[in-house]
N, C-alpha and C. Protein backbone atom coordinates (compact mmCIF):
# COMPACT_ATOMS: atom_id res chain seq x y z
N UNK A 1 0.84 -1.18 0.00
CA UNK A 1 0.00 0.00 0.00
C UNK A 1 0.88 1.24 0.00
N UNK A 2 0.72 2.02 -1.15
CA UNK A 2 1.53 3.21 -0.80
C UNK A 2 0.85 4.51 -0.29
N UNK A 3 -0.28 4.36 0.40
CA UNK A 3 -0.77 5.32 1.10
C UNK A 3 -1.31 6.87 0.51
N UNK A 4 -1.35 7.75 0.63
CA UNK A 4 -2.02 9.30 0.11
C UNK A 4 -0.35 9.68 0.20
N UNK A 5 -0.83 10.49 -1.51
CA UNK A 5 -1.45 11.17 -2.44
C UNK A 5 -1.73 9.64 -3.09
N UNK A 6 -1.33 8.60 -3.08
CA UNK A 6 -1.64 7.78 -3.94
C UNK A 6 -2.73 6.56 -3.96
N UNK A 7 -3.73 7.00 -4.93
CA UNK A 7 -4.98 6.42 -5.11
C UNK A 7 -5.15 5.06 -6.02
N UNK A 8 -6.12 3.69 -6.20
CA UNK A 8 -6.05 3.06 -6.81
C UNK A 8 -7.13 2.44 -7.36
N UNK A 9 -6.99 1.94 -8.48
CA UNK A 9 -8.49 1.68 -9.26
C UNK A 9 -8.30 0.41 -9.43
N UNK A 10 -8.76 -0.57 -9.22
CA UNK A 10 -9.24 -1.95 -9.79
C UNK A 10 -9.58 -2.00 -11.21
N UNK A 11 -8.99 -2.55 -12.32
CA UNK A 11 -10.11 -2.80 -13.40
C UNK A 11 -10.09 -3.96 -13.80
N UNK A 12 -11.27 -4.46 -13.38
CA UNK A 12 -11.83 -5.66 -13.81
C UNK A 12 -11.86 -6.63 -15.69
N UNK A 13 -11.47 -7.33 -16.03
CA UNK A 13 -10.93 -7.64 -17.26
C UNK A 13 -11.55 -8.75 -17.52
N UNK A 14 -12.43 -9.41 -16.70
CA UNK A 14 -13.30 -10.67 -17.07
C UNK A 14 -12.37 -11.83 -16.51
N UNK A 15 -12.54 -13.03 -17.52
CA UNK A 15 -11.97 -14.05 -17.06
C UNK A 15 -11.23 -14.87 -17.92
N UNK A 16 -10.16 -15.50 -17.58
CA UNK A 16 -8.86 -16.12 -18.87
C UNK A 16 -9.26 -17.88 -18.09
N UNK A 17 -7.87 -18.68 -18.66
CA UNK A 17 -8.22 -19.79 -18.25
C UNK A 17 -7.91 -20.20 -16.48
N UNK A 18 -7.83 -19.28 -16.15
CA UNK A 18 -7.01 -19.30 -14.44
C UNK A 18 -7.95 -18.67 -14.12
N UNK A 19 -9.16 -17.63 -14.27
CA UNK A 19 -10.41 -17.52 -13.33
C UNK A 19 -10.20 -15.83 -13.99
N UNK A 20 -10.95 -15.44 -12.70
CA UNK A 20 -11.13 -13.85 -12.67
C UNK A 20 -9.68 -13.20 -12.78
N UNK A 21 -9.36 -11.83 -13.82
CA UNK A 21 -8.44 -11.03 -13.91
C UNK A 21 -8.60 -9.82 -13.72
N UNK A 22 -7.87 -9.13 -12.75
CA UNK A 22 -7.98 -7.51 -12.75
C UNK A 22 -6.05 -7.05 -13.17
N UNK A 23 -6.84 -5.38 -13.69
CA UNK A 23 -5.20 -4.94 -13.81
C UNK A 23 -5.53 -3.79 -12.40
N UNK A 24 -4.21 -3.20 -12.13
CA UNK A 24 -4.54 -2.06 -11.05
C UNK A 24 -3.82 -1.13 -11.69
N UNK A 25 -4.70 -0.01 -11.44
CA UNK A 25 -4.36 1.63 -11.82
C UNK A 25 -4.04 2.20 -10.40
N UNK A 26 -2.67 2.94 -10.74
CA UNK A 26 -2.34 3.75 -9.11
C UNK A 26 -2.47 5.01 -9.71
N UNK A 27 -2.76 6.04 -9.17
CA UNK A 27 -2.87 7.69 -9.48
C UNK A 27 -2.01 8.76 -8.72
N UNK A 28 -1.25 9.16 -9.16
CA UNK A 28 -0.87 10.25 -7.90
C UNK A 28 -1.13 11.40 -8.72
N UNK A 29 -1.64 12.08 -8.31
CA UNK A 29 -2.50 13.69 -9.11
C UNK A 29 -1.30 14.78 -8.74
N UNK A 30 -1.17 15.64 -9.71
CA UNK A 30 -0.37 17.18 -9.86
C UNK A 30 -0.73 17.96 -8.49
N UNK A 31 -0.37 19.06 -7.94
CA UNK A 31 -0.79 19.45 -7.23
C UNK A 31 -2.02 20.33 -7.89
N UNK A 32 -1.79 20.83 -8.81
CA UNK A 32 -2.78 21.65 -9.84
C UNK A 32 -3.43 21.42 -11.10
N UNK A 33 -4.32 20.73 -11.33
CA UNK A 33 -4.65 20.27 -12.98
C UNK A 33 -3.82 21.03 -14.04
N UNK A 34 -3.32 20.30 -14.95
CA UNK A 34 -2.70 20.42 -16.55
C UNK A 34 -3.32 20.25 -17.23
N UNK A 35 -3.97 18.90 -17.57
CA UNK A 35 -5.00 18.45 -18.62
C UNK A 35 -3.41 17.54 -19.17
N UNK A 36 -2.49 17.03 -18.28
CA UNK A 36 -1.26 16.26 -18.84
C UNK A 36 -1.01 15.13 -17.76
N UNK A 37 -0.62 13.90 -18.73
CA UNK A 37 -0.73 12.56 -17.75
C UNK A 37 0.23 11.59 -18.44
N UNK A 38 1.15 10.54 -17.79
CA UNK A 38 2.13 9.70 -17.59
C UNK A 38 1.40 8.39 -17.54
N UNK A 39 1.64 7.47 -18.00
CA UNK A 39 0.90 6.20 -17.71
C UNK A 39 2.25 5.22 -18.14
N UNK A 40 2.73 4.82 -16.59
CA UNK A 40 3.51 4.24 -16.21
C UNK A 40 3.25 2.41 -16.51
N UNK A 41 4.13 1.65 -17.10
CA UNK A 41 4.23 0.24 -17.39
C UNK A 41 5.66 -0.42 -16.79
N UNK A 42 5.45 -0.89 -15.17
CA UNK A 42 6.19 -1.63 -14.79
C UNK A 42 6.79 -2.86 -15.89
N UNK A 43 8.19 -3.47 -15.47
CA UNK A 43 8.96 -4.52 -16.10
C UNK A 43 8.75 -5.62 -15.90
N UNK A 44 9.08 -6.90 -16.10
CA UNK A 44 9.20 -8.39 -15.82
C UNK A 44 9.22 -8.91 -14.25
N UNK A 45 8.64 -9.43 -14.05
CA UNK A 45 8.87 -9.67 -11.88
C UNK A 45 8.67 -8.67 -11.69
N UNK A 46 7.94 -7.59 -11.89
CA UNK A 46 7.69 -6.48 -10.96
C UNK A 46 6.62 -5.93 -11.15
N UNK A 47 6.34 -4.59 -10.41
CA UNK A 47 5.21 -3.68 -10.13
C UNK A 47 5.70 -2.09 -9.93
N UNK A 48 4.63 -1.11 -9.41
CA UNK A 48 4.86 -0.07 -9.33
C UNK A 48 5.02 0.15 -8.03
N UNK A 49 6.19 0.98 -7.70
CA UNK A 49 6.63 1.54 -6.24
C UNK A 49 7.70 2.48 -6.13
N UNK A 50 8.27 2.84 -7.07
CA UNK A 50 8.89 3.89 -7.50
C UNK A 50 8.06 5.47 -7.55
N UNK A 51 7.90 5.51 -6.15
CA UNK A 51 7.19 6.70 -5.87
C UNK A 51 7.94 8.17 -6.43
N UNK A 52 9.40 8.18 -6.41
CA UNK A 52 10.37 9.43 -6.62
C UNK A 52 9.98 9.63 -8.04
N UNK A 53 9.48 8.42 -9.28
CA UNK A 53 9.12 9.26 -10.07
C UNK A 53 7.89 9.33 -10.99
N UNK A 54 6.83 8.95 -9.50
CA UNK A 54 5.85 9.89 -9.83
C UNK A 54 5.53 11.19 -9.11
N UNK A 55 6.63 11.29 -7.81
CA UNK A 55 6.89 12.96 -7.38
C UNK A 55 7.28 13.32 -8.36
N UNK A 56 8.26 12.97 -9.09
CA UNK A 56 9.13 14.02 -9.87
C UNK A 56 7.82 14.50 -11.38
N UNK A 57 7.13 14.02 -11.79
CA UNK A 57 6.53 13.84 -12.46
C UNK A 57 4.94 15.02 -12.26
N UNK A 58 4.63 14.32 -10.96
CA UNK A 58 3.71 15.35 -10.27
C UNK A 58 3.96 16.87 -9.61
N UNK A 59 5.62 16.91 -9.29
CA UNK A 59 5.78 18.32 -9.18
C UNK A 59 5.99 18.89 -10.48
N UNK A 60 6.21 18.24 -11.78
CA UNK A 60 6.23 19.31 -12.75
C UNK A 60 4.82 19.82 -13.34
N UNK A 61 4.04 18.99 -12.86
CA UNK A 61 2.42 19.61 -13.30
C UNK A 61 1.72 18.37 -13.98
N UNK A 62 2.19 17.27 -14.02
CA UNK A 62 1.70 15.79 -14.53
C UNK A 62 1.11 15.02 -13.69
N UNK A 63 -0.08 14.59 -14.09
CA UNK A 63 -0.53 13.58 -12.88
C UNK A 63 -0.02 12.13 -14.06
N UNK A 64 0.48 11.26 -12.84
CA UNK A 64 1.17 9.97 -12.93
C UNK A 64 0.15 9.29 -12.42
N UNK A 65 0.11 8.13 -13.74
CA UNK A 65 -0.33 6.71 -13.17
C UNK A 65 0.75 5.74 -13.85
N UNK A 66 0.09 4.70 -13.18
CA UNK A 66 0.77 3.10 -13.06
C UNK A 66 -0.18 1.91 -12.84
N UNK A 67 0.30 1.25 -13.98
CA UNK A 67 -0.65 -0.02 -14.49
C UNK A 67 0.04 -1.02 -13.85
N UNK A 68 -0.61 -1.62 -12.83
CA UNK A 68 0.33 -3.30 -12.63
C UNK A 68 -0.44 -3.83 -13.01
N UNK A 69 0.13 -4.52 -14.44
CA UNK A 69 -0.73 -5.50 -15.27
C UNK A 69 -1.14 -6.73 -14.39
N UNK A 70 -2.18 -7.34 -15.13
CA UNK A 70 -2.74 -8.74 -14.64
C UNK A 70 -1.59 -9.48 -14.29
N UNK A 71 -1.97 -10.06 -13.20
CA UNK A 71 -0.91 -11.32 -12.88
C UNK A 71 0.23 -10.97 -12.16
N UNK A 72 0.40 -9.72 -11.99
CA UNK A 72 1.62 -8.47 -11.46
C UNK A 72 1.16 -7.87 -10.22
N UNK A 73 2.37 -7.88 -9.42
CA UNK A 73 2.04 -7.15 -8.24
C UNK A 73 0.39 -6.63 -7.38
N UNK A 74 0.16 -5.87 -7.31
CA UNK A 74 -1.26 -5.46 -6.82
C UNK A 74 -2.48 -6.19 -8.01
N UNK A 75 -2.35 -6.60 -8.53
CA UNK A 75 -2.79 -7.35 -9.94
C UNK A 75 -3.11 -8.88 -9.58
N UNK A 76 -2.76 -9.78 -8.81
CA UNK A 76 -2.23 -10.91 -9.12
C UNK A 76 -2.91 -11.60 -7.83
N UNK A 77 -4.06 -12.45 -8.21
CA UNK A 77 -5.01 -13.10 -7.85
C UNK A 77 -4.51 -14.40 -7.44
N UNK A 78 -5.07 -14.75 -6.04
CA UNK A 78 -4.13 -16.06 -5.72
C UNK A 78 -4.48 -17.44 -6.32
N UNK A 79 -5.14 -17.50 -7.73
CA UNK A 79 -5.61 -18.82 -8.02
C UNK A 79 -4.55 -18.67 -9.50
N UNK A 80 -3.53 -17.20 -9.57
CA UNK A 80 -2.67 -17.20 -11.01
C UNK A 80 -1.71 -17.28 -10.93
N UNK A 81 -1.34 -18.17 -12.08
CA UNK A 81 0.59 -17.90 -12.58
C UNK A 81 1.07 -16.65 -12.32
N UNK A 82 1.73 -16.35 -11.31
CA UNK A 82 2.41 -14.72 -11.66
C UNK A 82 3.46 -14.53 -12.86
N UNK A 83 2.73 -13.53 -13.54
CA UNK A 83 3.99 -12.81 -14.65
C UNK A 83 3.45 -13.53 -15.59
N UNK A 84 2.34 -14.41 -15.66
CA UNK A 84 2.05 -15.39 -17.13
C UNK A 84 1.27 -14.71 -18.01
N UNK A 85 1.89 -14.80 -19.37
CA UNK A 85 0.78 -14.34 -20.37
C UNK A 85 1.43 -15.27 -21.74
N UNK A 86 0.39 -15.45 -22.85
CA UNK A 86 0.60 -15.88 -23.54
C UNK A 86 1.24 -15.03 -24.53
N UNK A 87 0.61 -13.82 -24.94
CA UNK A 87 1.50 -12.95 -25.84
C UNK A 87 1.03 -11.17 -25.18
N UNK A 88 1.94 -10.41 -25.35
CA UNK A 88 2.41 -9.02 -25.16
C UNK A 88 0.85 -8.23 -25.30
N UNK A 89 0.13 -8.60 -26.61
CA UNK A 89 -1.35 -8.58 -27.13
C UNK A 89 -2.10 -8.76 -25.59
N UNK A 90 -2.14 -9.56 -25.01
CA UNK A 90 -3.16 -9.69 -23.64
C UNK A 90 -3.21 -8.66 -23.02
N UNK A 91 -2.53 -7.80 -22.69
CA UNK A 91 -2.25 -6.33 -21.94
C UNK A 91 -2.44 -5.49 -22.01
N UNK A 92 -3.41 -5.76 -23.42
CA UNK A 92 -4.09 -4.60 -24.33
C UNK A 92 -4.85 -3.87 -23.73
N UNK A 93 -6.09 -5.24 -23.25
CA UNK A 93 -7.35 -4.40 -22.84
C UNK A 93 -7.11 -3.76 -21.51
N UNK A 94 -6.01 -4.43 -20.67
CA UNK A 94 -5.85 -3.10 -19.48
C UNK A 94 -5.35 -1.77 -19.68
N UNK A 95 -4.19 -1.44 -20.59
CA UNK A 95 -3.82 -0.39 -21.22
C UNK A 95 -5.22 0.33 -22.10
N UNK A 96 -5.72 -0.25 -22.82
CA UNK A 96 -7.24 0.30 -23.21
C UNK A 96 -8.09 0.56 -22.12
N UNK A 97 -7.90 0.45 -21.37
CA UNK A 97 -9.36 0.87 -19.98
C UNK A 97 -8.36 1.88 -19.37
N UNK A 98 -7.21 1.50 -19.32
CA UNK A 98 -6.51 2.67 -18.66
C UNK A 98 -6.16 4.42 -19.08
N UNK A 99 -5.69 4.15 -20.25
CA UNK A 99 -6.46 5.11 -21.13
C UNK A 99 -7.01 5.55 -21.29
N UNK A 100 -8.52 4.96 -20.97
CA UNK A 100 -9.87 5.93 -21.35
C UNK A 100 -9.99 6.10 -20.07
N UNK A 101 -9.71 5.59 -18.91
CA UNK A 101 -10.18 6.38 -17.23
C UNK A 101 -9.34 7.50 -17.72
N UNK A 102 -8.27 7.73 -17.99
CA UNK A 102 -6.90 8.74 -18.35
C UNK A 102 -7.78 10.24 -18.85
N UNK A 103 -8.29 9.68 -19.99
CA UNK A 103 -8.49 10.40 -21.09
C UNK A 103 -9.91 11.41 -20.79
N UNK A 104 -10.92 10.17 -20.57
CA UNK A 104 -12.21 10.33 -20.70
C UNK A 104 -13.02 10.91 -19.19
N UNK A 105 -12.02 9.87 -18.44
CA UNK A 105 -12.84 9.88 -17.10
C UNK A 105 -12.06 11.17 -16.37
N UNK A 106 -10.76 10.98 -15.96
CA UNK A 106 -9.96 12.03 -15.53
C UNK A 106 -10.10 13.35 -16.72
N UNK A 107 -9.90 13.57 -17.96
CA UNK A 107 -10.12 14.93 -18.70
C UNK A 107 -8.75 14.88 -19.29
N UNK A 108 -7.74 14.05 -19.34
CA UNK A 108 -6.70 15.22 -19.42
C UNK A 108 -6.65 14.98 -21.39
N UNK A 109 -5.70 15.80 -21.96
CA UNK A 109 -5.70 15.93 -22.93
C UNK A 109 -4.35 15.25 -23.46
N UNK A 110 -3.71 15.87 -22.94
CA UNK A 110 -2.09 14.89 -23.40
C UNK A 110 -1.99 13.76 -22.52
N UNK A 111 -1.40 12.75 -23.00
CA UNK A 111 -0.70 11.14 -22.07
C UNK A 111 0.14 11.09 -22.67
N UNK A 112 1.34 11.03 -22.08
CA UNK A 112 2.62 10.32 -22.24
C UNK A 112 2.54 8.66 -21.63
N UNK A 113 3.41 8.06 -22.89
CA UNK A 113 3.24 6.24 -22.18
C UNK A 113 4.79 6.43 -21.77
N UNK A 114 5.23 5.49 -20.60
CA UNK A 114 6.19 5.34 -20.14
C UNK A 114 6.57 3.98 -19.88
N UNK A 115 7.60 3.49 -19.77
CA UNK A 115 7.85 1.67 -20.04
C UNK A 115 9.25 1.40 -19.62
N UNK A 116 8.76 0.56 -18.46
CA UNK A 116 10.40 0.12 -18.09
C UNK A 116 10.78 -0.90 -18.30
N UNK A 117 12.01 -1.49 -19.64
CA UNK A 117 12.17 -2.99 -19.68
C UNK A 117 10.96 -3.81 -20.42
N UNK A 118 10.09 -5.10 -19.84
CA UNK A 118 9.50 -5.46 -20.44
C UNK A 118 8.19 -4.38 -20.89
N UNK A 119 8.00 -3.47 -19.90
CA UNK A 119 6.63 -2.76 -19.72
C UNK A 119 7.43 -1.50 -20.91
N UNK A 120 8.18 -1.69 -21.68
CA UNK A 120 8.69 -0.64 -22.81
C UNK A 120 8.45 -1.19 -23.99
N UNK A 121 8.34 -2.22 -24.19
CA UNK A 121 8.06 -3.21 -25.22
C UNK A 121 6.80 -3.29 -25.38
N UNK A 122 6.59 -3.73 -24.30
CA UNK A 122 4.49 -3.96 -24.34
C UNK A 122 3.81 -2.57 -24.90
N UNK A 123 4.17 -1.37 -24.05
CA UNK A 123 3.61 0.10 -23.93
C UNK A 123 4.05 0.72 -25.80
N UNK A 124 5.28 0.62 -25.91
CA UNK A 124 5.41 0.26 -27.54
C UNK A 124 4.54 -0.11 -28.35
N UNK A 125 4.60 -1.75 -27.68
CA UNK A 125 3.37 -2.23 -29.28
C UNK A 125 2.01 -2.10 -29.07
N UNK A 126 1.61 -1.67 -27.54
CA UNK A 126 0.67 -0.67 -27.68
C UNK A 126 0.12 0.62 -28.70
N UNK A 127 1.37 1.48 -28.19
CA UNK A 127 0.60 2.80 -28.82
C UNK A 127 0.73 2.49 -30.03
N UNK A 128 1.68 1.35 -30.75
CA UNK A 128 1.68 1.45 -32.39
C UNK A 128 0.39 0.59 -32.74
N UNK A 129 0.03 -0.06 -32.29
CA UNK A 129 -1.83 -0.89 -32.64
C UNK A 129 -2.62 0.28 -32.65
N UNK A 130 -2.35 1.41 -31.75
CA UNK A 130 -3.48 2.25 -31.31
C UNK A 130 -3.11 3.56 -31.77
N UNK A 131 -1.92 3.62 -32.85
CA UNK A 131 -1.62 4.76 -33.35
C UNK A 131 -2.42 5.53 -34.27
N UNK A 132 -4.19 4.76 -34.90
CA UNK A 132 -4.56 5.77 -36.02
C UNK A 132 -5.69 6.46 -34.76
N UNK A 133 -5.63 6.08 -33.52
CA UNK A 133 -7.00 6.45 -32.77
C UNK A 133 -5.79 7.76 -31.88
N UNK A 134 -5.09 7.86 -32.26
CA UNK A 134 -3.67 8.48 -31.24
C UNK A 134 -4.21 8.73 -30.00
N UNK A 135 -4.22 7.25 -29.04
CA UNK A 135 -3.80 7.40 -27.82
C UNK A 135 -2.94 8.15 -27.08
N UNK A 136 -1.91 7.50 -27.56
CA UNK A 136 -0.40 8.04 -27.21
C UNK A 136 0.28 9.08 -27.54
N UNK A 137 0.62 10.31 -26.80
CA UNK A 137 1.36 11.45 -27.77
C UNK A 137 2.45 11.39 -27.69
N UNK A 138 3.40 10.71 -27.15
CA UNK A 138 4.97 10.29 -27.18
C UNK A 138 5.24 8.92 -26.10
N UNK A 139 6.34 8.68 -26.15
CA UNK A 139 6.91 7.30 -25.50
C UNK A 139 8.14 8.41 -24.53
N UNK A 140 8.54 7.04 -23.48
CA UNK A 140 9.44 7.92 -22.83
C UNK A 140 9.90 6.16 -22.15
N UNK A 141 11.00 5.75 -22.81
CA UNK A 141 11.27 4.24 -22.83
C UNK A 141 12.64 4.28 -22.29
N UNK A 142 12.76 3.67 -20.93
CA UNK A 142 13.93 2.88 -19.67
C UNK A 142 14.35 1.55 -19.79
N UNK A 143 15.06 1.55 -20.65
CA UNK A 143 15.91 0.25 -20.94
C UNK A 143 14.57 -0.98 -21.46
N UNK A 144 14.13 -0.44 -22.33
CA UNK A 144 13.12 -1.22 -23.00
C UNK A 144 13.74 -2.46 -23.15
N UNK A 145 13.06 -3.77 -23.33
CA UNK A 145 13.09 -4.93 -23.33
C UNK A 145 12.85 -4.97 -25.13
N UNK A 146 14.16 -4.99 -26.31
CA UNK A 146 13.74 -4.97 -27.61
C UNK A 146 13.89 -6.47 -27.90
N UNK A 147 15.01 -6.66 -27.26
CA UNK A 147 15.76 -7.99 -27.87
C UNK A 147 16.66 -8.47 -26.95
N UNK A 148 16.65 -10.15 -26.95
CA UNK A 148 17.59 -10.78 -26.29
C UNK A 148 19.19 -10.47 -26.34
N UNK A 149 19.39 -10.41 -25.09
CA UNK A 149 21.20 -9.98 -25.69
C UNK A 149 21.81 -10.94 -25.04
N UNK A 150 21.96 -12.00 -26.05
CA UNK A 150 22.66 -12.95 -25.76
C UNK A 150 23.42 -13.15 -27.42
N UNK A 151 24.22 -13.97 -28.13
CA UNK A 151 24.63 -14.45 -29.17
C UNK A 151 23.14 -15.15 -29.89
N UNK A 152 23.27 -15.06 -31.23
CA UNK A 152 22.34 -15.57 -32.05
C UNK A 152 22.64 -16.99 -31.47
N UNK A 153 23.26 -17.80 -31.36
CA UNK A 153 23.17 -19.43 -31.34
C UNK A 153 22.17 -19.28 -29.89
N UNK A 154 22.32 -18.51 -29.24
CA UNK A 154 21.40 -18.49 -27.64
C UNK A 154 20.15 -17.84 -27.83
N UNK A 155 20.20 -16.68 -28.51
CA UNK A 155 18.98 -16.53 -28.57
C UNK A 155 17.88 -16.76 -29.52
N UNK A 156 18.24 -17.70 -30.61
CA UNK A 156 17.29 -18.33 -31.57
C UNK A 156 16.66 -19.35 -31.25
N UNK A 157 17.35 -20.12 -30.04
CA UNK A 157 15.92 -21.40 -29.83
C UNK A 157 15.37 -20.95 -28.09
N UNK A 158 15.73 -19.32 -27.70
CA UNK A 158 14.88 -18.92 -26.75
C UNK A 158 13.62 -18.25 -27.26
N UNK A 159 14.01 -17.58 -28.21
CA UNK A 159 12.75 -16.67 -29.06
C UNK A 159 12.13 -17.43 -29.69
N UNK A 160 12.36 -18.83 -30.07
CA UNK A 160 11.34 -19.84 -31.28
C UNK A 160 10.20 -19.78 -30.12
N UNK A 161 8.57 -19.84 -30.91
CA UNK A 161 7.46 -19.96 -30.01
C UNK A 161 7.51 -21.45 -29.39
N UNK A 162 6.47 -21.64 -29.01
CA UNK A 162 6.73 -22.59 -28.19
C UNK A 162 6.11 -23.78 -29.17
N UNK A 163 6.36 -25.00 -29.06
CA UNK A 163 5.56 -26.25 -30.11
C UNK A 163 4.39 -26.25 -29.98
N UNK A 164 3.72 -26.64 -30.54
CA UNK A 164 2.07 -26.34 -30.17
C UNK A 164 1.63 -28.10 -29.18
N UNK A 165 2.28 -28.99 -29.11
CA UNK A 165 2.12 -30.14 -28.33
C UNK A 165 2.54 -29.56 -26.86
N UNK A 166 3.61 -28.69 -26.80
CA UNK A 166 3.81 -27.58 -25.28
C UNK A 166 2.97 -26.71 -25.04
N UNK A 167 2.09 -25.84 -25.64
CA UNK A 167 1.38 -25.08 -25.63
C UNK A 167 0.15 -25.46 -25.43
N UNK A 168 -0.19 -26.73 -26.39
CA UNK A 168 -1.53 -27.90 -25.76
C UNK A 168 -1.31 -28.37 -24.10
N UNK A 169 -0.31 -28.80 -23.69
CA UNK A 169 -0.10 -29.03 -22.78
C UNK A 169 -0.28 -28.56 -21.44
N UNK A 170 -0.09 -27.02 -21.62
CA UNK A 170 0.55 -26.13 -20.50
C UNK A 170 -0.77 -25.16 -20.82
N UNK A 171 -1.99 -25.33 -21.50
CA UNK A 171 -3.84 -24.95 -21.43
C UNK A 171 -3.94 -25.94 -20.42
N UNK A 172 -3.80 -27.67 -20.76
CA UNK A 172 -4.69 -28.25 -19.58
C UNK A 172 -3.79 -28.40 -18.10
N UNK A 173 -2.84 -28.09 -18.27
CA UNK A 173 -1.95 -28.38 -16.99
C UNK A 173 -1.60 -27.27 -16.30
């Protein structure tokens, strides 16, 4: 719990093969409305708690949020795989609800997406799916997660998808 100024929204996402999914929205508001907003995408094993920069963010006149995706930190329902998703695509519809609380519900006019690591990659192929509706008015990307950095002989049979007799498998198991 990170306590006041910082507020949090539940959003409810229906249900996958592991049961009920929510993502969580954290808010920390400007001291003074802008009509300007940050929408923060934690990395791999992690969540949001890096409070210094949504101060830093909120003293310049930005209200900051932070998505801990499904399965992630404040996110992560005790009947789920933590950190599991099948593809980058699943994360959509919380970034889409998050957005429009952003946009629609809060007022503001500009959003900046922000992405640390894996959550730079995802927030990426976000705003580019959602680039003719322009969500997004710029990126602001912390060691984005592009590519394996390992040697091609290492990272070609980590990146191959998975067999589909593994993928059958790991639905019923």
């Amino acid at each position: 719990m990170l306590g006041p100024p910082y507020e949090r929204h539940t959003i409810d996402l229906g249900t996958d093969d592991e049961g009920a999914v929510v993502a969580t929205l954290v808010r920390r508001r400007a001291d003074r409305p802008t009509g300007r907003a940050v929408l923060y995408v934690h990395g791999f094993v992690d969540y949001f708690f890096q409070t210094h920069v949504a101060d830093f963010f909120a003293e310049r006149g930005w209200d900051f949020y932070a998505l801990d995706l499904r399965k992630y930190g404040r996110s992560l329902l005790p009947h789920q795989t933590p950190n599991f998703c099948r593809d980058v695509d699943d994360y959509f519809p919380e970034l889409d609800a998050a957005a429009q609380i952003i946009r629609e519900q809060d007022g503001h006019d500009t959003l900046l997406g922000m992405g640390h690591s894996t959550g730079g990659l995802i927030i990426s192929l976000w705003a580019h799916a959602r680039r003719d509706a322009a969500v997004v008015d710029g990126l602001v990307l912390n060691s984005p997660f592009f590519d394996l950095n390992a040697p091609w002989l290492v990272r070609r049979p980590l990146a191959r998808p998975p067999s589909p007799r593994w993928a059958a498998g790991r639905r019923s198991g």
